[in-house]
Every structure is written in structure tokens, then in C-alpha cells.
Protein backbone atom coordinates (compact mmCIF):
# COMPACT_ATOMS: atom_id res chain seq x y z
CA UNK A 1 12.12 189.18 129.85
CA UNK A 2 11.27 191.97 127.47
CA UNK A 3 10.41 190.74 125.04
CA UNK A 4 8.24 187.41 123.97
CA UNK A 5 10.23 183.96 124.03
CA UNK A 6 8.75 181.50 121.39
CA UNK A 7 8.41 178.42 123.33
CA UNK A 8 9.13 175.23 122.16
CA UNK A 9 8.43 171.97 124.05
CA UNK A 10 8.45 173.93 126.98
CA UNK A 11 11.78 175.52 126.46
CA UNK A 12 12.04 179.58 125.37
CA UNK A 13 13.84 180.28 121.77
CA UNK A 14 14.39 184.12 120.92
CA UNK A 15 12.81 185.39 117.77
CA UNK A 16 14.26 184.68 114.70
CA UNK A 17 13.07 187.71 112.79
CA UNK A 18 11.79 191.39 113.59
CA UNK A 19 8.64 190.69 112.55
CA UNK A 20 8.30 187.99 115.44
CA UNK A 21 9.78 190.07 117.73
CA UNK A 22 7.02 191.67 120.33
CA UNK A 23 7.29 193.68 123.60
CA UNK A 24 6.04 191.94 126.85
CA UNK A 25 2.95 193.16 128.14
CA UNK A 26 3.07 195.21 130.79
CA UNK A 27 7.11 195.77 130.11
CA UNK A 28 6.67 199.38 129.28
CA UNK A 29 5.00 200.49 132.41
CA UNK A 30 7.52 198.49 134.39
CA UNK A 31 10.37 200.09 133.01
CA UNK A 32 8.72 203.45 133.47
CA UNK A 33 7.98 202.94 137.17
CA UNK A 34 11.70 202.16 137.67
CA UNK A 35 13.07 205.00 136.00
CA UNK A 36 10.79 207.27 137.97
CA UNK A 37 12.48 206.01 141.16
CA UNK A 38 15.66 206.62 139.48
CA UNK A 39 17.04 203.42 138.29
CA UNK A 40 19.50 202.98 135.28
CA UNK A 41 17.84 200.27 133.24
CA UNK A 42 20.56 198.39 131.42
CA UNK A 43 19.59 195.17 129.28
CA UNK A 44 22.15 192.31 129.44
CA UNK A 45 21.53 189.87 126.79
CA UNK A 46 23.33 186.66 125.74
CA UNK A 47 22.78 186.02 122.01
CA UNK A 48 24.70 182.31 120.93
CA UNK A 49 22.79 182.09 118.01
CA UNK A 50 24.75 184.36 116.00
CA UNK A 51 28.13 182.76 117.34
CA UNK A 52 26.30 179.24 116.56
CA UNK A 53 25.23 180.69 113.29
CA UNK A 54 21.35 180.32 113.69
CA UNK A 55 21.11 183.96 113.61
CA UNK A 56 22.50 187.17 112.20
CA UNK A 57 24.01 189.89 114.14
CA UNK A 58 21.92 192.72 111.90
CA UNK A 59 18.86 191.27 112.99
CA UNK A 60 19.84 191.20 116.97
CA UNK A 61 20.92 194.56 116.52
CA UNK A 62 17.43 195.69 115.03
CA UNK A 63 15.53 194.17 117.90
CA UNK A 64 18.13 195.85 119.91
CA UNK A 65 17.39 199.24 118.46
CA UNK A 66 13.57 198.36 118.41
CA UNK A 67 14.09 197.81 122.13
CA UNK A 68 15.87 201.43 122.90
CA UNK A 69 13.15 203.02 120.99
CA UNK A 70 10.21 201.62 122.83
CA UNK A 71 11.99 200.72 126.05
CA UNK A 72 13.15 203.53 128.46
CA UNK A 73 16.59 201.69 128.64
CA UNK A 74 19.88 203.03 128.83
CA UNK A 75 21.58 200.83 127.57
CA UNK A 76 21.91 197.47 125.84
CA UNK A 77 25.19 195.14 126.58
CA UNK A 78 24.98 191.86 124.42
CA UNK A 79 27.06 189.15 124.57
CA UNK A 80 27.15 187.49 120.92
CA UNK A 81 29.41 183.95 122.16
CA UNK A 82 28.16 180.75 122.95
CA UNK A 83 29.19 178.65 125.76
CA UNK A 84 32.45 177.13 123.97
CA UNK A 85 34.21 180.54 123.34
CA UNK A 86 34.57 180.70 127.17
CA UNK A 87 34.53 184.12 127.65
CA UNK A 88 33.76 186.85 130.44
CA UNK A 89 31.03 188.40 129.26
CA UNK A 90 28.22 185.39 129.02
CA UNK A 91 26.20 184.93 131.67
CA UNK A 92 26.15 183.19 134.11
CA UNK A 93 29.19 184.95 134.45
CA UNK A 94 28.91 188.59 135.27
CA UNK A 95 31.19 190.56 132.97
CA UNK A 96 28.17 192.40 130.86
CA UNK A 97 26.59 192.96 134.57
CA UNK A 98 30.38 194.97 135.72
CA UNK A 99 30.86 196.61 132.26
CA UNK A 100 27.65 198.36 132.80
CA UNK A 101 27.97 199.34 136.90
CA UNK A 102 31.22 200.88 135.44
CA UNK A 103 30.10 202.22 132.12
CA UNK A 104 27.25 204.07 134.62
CA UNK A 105 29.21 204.47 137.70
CA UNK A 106 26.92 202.23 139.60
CA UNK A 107 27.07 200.78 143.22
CA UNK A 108 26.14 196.89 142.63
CA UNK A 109 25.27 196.84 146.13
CA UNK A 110 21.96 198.60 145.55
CA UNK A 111 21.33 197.56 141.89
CA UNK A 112 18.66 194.82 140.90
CA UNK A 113 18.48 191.87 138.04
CA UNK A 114 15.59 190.95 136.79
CA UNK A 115 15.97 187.35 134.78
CA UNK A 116 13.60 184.14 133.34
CA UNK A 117 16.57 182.34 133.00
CA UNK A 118 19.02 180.23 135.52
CA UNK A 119 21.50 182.08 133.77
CA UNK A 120 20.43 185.34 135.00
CA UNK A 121 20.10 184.53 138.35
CA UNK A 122 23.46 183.06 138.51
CA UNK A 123 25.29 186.34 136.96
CA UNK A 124 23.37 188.30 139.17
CA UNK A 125 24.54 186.75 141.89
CA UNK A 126 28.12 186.92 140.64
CA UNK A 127 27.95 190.13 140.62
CA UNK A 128 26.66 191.12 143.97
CA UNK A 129 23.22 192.24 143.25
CA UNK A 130 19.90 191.52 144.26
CA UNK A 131 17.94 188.90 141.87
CA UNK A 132 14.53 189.02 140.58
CA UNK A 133 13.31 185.69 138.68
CA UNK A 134 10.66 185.72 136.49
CA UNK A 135 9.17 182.07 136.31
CA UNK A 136 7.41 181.76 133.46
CA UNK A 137 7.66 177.91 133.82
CA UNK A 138 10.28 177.11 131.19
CA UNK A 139 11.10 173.30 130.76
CA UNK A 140 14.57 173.85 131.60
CA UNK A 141 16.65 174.26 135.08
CA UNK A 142 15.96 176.29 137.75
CA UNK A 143 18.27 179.12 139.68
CA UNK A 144 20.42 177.36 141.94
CA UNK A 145 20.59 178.93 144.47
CA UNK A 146 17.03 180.61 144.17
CA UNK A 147 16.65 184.38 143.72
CA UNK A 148 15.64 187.31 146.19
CA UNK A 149 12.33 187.29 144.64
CA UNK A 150 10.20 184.96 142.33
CA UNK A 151 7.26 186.62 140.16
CA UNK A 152 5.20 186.01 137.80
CA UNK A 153 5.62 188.69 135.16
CA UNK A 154 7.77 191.90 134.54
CA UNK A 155 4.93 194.12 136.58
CA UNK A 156 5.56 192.36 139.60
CA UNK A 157 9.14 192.45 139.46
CA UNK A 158 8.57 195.81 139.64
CA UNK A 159 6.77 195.91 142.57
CA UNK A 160 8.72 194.05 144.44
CA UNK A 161 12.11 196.50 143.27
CA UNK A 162 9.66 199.52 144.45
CA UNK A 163 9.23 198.01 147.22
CA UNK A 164 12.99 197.15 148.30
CA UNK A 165 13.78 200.94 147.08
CA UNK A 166 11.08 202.48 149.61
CA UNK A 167 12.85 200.26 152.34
């Protein structure tokens, strides 16, 4: 939610190479906002593609590090498996989402998620936090159940954090 998903017949594929790698609109400003209200802005990624072999850990890592040098984020937790190597840390389960509230001493309880994917959604709600789903129409399934909020782009999700904070 980041950065730009190539989409395919509807469905989102990550980049392939730096050089196709590109910030979100708007992202930058998002993130800033947030961090002026005092949020720790931790990326949780799932990357199969290197564990499938479609994609190589160096370049991840570079869009990574592109990503911490733009972005305002503190910190990036990636999960390089794919679905058959059944472990904790891909979502939807929520082991990236507890290794950062304890990496950052964070209360769950009052911590956010913003996702485009079901996947998201679901670890988010694993892990006790409130869920913001960015729905930018993907050809693929839906967050079942929903999340707290649907938006339209990484600005809004925003907002509607901003708002729940000044509550």
C-alpha cells in the first residue's frame, strides 16, 4: 500500500525490479501526518516470490531500503515464505504484526493496520488491532470479515486513523 502494485488481469503483482518500483502518491504525507500524532509506522510485508523463486532477496531488500529512506518508517518486518512453508510470520497470520508491538513496546489495543489485501485485514485482526482496507478494486477476495474502515487511497486512511486518535 506503499508502494505501486503492477496489476495484472485485475490482480496486484509487486515489482520485479527497482527501477519499477515507485512510491504511492500521497504515501509520504500520510506517513508524515501519522508520525506527527505519534504513531510508530512499521511496514509488514509478505514477499513469496523469493521463497517461490520469482524474485531475489537483494532486490526486496533494496526496495526495502528505498522505502526507509523516503518513508518515515521505523521499521520494516518481511516475511520471505510462501504459503507451503507454514510458518508464523505470513500473514494472515499475525506473527510480523507481534514481533513489531514487542520489538517497539506497543499496546495492540490502540495500534492501526492499514492493508489492500484480504491478507492484511485478516492478520490485523489476529492480532487485535484496528483495520484499515484500502480497496483499490483488486480481482481477488475480499476481507472476510470486513475491516474498521474501507478507503480509497493511503490519504484517507489517514484521515480516518486521525480521526480515531482525536477520539
Amino acid at each position: 500500500m506503499l508502494n505501486r502494485a503492477l496489476v495484472r488481469q485485475g490482480k496486484p503483482y509487486p515489482p520485479q525490479t527497482l527501477d519499477e518500483f515507485e512510491i504511492l502518491p500521497g504515501a509520504l504525507e500520510a506517513l508524515r501526518r501519522l508520525k506527527a500524532l505519534g504513531f510508530v509506522l512499521i511496514v509488514v510485508t509478505n514477499q513469496p516470490d523469493v521463497a517461490r523463486g520469482n524474485q531475489q532477496r537483494d532486490t526486496v531488500e533494496a526496495m526495502n531500503a528505498r522505502i526507509s529512506t523516503l518513508l518515515p518508517v521505523d521499521d520494516i518486518l518481511v516475511c520471505f515464505h510462501s504459503d507451503e512453508d507454514r510458518c508464523d510470520c505470513r500473514k494472515p497470520l499475525p506473527g510480523l504484526l507481534l514481533v513489531g508491538a514487542e520489538r517497539h513496546a506497543l499496546d495492540l489495543s490502540s495500534s492501526f493496520l492499514i492493508g489492500d489485501r484480504w491478507r492484511d485485514i485478516a492478520a490485523g485482526r489476529a492480532a487485535d488491532v484496528r483495520t484499515v482496507f484500502i480497496d483499490y478494486g483488486y480481482a481477488e477476495a475480499q476481507p472476510e470479515p470486513g475491516a474498521n474502515a474501507t478507503v480509497a487511497n493511503v490519504t484517507e486512511a489517514a484521515d480516518w486513523i486521525a480521526a480515531q486518535a482525536a477520539r
